[in-house]
Protein backbone atom coordinates (compact mmCIF):
# COMPACT_ATOMS: atom_id res chain seq x y z
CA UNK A 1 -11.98 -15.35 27.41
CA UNK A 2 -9.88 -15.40 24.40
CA UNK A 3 -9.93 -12.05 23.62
CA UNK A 4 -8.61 -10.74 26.54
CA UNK A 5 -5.09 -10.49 25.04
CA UNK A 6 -3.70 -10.05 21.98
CA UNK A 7 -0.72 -11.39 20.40
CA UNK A 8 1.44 -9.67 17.94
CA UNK A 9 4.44 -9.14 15.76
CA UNK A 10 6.64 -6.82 16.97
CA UNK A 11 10.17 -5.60 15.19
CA UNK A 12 12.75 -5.21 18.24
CA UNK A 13 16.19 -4.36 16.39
CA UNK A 14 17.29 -4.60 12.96
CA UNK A 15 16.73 -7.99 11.48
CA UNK A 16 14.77 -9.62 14.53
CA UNK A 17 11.15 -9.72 14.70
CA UNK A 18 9.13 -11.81 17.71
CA UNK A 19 5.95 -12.48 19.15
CA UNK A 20 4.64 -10.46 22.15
CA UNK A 21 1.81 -10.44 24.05
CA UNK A 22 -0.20 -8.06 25.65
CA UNK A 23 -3.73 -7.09 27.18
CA UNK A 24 -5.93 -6.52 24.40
CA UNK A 25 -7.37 -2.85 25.27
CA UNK A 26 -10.87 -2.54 25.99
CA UNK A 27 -13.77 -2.02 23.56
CA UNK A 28 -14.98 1.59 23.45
CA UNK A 29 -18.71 2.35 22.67
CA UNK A 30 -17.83 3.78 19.28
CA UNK A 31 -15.30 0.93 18.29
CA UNK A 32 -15.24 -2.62 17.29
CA UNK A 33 -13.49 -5.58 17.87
CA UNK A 34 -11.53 -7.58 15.20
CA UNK A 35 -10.25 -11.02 15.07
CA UNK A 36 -7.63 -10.18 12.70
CA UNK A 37 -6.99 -12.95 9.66
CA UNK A 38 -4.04 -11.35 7.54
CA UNK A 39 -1.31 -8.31 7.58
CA UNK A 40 0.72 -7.97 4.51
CA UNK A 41 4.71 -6.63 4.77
CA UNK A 42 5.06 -4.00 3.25
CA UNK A 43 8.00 -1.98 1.99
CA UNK A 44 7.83 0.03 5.43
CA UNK A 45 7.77 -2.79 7.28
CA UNK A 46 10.48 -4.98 5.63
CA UNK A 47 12.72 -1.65 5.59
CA UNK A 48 12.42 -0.99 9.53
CA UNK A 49 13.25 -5.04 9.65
CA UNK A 50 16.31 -4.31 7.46
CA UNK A 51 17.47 -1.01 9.41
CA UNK A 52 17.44 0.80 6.09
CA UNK A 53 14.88 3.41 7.65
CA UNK A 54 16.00 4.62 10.90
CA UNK A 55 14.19 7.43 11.56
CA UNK A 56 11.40 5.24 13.57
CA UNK A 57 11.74 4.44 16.87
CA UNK A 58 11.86 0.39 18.20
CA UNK A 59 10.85 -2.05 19.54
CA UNK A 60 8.06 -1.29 16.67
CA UNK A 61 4.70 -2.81 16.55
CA UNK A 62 4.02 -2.07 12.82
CA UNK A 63 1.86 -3.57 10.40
CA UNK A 64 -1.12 -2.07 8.62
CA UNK A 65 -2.04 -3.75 5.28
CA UNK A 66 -4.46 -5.90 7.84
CA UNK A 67 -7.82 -7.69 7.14
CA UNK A 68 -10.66 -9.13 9.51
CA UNK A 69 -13.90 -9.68 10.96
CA UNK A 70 -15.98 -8.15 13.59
CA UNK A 71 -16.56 -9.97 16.65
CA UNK A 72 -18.07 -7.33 18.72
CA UNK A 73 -19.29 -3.91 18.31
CA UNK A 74 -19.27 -1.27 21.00
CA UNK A 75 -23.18 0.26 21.38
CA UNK A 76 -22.61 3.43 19.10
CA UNK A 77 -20.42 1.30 16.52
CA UNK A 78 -22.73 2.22 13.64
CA UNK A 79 -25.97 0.36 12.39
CA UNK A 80 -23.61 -0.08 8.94
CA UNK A 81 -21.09 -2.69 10.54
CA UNK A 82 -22.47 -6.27 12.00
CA UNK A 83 -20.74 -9.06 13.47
CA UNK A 84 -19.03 -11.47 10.44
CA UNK A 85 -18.42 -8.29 8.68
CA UNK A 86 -15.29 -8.81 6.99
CA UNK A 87 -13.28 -5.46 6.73
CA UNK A 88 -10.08 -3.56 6.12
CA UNK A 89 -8.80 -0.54 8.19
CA UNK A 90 -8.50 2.99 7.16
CA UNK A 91 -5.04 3.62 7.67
CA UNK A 92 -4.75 7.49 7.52
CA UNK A 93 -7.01 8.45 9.80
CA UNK A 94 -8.91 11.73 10.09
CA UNK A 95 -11.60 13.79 12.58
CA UNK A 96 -13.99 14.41 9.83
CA UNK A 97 -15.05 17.95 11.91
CA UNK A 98 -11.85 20.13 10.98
CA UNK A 99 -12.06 22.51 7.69
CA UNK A 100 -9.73 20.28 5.92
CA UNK A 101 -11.70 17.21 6.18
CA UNK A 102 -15.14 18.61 5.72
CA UNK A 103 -13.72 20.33 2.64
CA UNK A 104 -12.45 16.57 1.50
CA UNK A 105 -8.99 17.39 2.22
CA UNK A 106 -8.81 14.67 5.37
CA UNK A 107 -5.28 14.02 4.66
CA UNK A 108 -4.63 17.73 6.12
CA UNK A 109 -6.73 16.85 8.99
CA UNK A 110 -5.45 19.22 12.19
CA UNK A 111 -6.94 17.34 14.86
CA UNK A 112 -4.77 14.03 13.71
CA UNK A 113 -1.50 13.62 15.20
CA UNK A 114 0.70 12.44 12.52
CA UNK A 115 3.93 11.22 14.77
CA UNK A 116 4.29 7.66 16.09
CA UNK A 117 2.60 7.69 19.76
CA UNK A 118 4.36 4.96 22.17
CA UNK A 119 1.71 2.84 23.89
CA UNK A 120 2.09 2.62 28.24
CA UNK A 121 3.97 -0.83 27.51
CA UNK A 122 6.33 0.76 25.39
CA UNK A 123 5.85 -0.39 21.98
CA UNK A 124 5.18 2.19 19.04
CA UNK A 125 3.24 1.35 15.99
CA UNK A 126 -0.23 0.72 14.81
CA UNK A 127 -0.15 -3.29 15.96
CA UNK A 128 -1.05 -4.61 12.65
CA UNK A 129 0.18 -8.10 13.12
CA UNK A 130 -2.27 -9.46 15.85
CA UNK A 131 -5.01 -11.46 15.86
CA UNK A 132 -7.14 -8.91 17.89
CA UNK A 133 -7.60 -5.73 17.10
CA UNK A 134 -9.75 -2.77 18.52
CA UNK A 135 -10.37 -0.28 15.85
CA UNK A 136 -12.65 2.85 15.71
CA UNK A 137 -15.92 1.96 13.85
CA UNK A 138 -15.40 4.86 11.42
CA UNK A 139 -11.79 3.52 10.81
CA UNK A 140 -13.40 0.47 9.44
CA UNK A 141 -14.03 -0.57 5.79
CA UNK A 142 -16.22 -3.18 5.28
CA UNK A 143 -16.38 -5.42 2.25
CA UNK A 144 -18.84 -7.21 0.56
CA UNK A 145 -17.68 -9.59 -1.85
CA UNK A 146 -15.74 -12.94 -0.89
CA UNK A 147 -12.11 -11.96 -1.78
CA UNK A 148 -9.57 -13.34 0.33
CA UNK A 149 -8.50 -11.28 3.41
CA UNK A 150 -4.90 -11.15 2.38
CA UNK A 151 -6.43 -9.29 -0.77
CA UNK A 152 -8.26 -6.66 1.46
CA UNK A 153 -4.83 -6.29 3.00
CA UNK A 154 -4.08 -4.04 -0.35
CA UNK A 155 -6.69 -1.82 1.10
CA UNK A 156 -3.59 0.77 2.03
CA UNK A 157 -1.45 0.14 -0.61
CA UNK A 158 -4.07 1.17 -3.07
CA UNK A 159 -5.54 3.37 -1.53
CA UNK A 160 -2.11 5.88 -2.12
CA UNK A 161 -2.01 5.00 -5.25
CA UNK A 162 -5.47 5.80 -5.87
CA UNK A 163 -4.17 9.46 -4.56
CA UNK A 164 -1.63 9.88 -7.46
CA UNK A 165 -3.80 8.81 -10.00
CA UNK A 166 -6.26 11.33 -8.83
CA UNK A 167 -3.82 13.81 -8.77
CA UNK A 168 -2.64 12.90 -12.11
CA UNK A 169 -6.63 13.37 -13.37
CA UNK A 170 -5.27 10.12 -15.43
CA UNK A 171 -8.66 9.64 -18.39
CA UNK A 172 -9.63 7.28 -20.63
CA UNK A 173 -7.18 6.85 -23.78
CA UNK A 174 -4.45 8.52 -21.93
CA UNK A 175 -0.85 7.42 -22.51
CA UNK A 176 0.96 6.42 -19.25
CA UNK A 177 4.40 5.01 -18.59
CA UNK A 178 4.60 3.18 -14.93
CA UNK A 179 8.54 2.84 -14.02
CA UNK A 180 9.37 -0.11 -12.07
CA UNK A 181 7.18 -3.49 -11.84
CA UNK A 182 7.65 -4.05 -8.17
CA UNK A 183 4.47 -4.26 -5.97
CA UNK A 184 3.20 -0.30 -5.92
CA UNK A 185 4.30 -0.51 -9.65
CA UNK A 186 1.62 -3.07 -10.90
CA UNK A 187 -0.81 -1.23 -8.64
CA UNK A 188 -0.43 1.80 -10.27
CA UNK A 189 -0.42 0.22 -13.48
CA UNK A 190 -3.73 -1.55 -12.72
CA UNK A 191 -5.00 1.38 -11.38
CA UNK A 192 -4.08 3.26 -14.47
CA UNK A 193 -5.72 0.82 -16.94
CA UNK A 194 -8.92 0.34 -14.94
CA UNK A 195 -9.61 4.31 -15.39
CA UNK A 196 -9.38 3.63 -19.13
CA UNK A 197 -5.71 4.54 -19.73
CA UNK A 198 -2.84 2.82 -22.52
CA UNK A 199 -0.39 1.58 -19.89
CA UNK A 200 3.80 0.78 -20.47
CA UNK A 201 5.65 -0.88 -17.69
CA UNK A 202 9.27 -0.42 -18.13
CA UNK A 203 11.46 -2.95 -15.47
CA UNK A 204 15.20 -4.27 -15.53
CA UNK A 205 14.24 -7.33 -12.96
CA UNK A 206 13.88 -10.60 -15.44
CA UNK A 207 11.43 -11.68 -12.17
CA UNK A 208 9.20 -8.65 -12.50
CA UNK A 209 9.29 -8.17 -15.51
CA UNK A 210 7.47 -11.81 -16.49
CA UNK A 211 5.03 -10.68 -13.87
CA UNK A 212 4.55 -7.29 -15.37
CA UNK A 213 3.75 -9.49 -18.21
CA UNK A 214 1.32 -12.11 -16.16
CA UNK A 215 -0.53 -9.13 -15.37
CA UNK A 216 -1.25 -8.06 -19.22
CA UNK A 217 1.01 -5.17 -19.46
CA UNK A 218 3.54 -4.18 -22.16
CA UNK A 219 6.79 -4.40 -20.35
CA UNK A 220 10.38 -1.82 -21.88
CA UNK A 221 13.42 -2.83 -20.44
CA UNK A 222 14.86 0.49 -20.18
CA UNK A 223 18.38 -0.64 -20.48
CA UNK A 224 18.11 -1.72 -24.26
CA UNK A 225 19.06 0.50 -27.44
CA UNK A 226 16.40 2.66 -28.68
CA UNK A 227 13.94 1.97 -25.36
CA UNK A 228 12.46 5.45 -25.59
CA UNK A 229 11.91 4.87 -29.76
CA UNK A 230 10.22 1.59 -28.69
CA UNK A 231 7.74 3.11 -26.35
CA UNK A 232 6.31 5.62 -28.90
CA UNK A 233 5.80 3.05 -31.04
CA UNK A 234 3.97 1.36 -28.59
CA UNK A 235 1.62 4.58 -27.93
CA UNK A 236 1.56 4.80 -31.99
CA UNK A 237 3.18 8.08 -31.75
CA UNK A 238 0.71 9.96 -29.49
CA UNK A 239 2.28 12.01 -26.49
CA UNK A 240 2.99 10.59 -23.20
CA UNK A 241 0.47 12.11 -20.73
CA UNK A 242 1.76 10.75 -17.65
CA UNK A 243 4.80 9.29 -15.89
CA UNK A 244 4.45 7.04 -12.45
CA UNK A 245 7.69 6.59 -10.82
CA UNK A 246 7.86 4.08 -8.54
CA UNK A 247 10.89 2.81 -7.99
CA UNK A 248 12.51 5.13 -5.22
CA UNK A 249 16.49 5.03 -7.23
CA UNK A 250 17.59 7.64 -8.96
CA UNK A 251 18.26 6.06 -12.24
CA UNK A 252 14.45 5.65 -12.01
CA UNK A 253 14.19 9.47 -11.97
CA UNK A 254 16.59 9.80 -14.67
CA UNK A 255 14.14 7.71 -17.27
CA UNK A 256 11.60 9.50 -15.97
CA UNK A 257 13.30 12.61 -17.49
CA UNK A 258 14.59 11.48 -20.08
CA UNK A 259 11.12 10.18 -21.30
CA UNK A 260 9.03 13.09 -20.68
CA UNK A 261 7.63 15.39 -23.87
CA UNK A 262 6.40 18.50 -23.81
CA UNK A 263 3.06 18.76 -21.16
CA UNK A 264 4.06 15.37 -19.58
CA UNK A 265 3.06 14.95 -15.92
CA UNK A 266 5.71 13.24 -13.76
CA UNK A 267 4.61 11.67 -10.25
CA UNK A 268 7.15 10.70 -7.78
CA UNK A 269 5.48 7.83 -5.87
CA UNK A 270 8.15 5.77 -3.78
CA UNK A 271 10.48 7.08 -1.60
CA UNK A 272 14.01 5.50 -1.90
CA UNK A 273 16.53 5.54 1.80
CA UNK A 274 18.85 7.08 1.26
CA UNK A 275 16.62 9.67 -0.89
CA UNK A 276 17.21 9.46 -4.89
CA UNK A 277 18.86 12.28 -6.55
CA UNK A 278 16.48 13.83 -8.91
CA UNK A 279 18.91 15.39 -11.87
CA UNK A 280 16.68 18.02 -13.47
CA UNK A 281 17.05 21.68 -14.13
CA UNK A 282 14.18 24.65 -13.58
CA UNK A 283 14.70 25.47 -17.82
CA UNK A 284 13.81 21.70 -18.74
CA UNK A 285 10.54 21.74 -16.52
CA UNK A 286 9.83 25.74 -17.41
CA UNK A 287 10.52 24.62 -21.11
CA UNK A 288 8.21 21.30 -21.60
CA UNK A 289 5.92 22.56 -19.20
CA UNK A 290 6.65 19.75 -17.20
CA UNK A 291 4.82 19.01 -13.96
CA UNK A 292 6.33 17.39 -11.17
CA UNK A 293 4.60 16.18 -8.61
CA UNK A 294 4.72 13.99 -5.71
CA UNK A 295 2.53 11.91 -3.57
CA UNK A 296 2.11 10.09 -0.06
CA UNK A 297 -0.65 8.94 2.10
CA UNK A 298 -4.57 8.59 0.68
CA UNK A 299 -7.71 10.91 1.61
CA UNK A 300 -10.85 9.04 2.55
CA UNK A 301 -12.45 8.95 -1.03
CA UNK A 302 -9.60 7.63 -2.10
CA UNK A 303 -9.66 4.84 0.19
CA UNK A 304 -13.86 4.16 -0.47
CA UNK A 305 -12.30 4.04 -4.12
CA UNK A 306 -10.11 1.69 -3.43
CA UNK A 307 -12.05 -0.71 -1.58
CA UNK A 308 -14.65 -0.68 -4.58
CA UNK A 309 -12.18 -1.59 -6.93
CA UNK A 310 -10.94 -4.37 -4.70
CA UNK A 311 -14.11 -5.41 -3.62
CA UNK A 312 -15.09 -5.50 -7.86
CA UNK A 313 -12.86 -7.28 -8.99
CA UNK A 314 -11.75 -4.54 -11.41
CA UNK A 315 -8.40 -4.40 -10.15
CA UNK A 316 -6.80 -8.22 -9.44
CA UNK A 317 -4.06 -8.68 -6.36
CA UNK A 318 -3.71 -12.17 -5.97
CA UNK A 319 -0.69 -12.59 -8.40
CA UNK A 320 1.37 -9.81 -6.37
CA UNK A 321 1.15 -11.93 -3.10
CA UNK A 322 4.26 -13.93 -2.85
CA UNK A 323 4.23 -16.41 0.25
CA UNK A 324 2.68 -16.74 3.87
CA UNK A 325 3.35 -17.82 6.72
CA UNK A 326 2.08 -18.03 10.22
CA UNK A 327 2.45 -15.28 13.02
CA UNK A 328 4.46 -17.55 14.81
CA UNK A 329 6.90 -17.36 11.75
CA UNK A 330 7.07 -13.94 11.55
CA UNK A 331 10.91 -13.52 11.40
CA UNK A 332 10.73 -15.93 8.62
CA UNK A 333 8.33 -13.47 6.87
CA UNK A 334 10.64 -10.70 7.34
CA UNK A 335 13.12 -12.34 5.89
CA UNK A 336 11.20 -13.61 2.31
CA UNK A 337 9.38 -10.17 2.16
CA UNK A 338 13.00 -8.21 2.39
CA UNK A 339 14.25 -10.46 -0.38
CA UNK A 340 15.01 -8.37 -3.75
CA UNK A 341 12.34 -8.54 -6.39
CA UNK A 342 9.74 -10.21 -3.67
CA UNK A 343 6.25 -9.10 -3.51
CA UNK A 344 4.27 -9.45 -1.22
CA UNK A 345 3.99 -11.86 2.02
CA UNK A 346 1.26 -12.03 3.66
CA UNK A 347 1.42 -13.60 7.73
CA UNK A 348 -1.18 -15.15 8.56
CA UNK A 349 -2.61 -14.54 12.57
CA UNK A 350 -3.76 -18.39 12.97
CA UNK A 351 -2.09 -21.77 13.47
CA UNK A 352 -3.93 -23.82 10.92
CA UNK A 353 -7.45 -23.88 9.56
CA UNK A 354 -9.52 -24.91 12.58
CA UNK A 355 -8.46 -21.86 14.04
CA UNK A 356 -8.50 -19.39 10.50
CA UNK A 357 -11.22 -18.33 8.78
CA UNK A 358 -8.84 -18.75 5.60
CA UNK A 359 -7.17 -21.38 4.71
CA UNK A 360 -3.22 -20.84 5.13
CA UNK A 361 -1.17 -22.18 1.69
């Protein structure tokens, strides 16, 4: 049959990703069965590719900004999910029995081990780049509308960023200004302006900064005279509620300083290797009543939130998705996604159409 193995992407050094192959694992009665369509790169990914994040062990079987449909269900799979189900995966998993997650904290889950596990074959990861997959029914998010499965692949992505807006309590007619208009900067932004917020993008990249633009946002190129002058004039002169950094440089943390007001919020969302310096003094944040804050990872409303606004419409992917390109291509991949100013690339886990259920551009 041909789901008795699975193949894969797989990083094995710095700059070299293949194709392996290995028995697909067998179908648990609470689990399901995916033929896998898409997994998006994403910064992770492309920066375990590029060696810039070397605290993860190789060869690495990454991937997990991953779409499908269900092929099989195991006999307690859940009444919910049926075969031609097209899902996402939950990618921060959780128990759902500990006293974090049944008070709704699931990201504190202490049943969950949080470190990479290697797999009898020796490969560590989450094997998000194969065109089989056995996932946990309750790992599995289904959708309803049509949207393409490289679209569902931002399942992850926005879920996380779902988890700072949350944190931010961002409400309608709030002023926010997103720094950097990379991937998980327009996602913020979106997800900013769909919960009723005035959102600013401010971006030095002539690339991003047209598709900050694409995307209907007011765009502040930081490095011209009077930049801060120009964005109050923007917000008419109201305070600046909240700040979303997410570009992981320092100079990115600078602005963010330099632009806050008195009873601004600040959220540090990416992550920079080697970690950004973050120049700021205990009087400034005691004085403006600043409040710093940082995020990583999604809880499990945030991810049902996320899906919903995918699955909407309400917040619109398709123009962050770069190029794709077939599993068999996957080193090609690697090498458009770690490109600077590229967003994202999807790979795609069939040949051509006969064998996709989407059609590969």
């Amino acid at each position: 049959m041909m789901e008795e193995k699975m193949r894969f992407g797989v990083i094995t050094a710095a700059h070299r990703a293949e194709v392996h192959e290995r028995p697909l694992p067998p179908l648990g009665d609470d689990q399901v069965l995916l033929r896998m369509e898409t997994c998006n790169i994403c910064t992770t990914d492309y920066g375990l590719w590029t060696g810039a994040r070397k605290n993860q062990p190789m060869p690495m079987a990454g991937g997990h900004e991953n779409a499908g449909v269900i092929i099989k269900k195991g006999k307690n799979a859940g009444s919910h999910l049926n075969i031609g189900d097209r899902v996402g995966l939950v990618a921060y998993e959780n128990c759902g029995q500990c006293r974090e997650c049944r008070l709704g904290h699931t990201l504190g889950c202490t049943n969950i081990e949080d470190d990479w596990v290697q797999s009898e074959d020796g490969y560590w990861g989450d094997f998000g780049f194969a065109n089989y997959y056995v996932a946990d029914a309750r790992n599995v998010i289904k959708f309803h509308s049509d949207i393409p499965f490289e679209e569902i692949g931002f399942l992850e992505n926005l879920s996380t960023v779902m988890h700072g807006i949350h944190m931010l309590d961002i409400k309608p007619f709030e002023t926010v200004v997103v720094i950097g208009a990379g991937t998980m900067g327009l996602l913020n932004a979106m997800a900013a302006r769909a919960y009723g917020a005035e959102v600013l993008v401010t971006e030095v990249d002539e690339k991003k900064i047209a598709r900050a633009k694409k995307e209907g946002f007011p765009v502040i190129h930081p490095g011209e005279a009077g930049y801060q002058e120009q964005i109050r004039e923007s917000f008419n002169g109201r305070a600046l509620n909240s700040i979303i950094v997410a570009a992981g440089v320092t100079p990115a943390n600078r602005q963010a300083l330099e632009l806050a007001q008195m009873d601004t919020k600040i959220l540090f969302f990416a992550a920079g290797y080697p970690a950004p310096d973050l120049p700021v003094g205990s009087n400034e944040i005691h004085y403006k009543r600043l409040r710093l804050m940082g995020t990583f990872g999604a809880e499990l409303s945030d991810i049902q939130i996320a899906a919903d606004l995918l699955d909407s419409g309400r917040v619109k992917v398709s123009g962050l998705i770069e190029a794709h390109y077939p599993l068999d291509d996957i080193q090609k991949a690697y090498e458009a996604a770690s490109t600077p100013g590229a967003y994202r690339v999807a790979v795609h886990m069939w040949k051509d159409e006969e064998e996709s259920l989407c059609t590969l551009r």
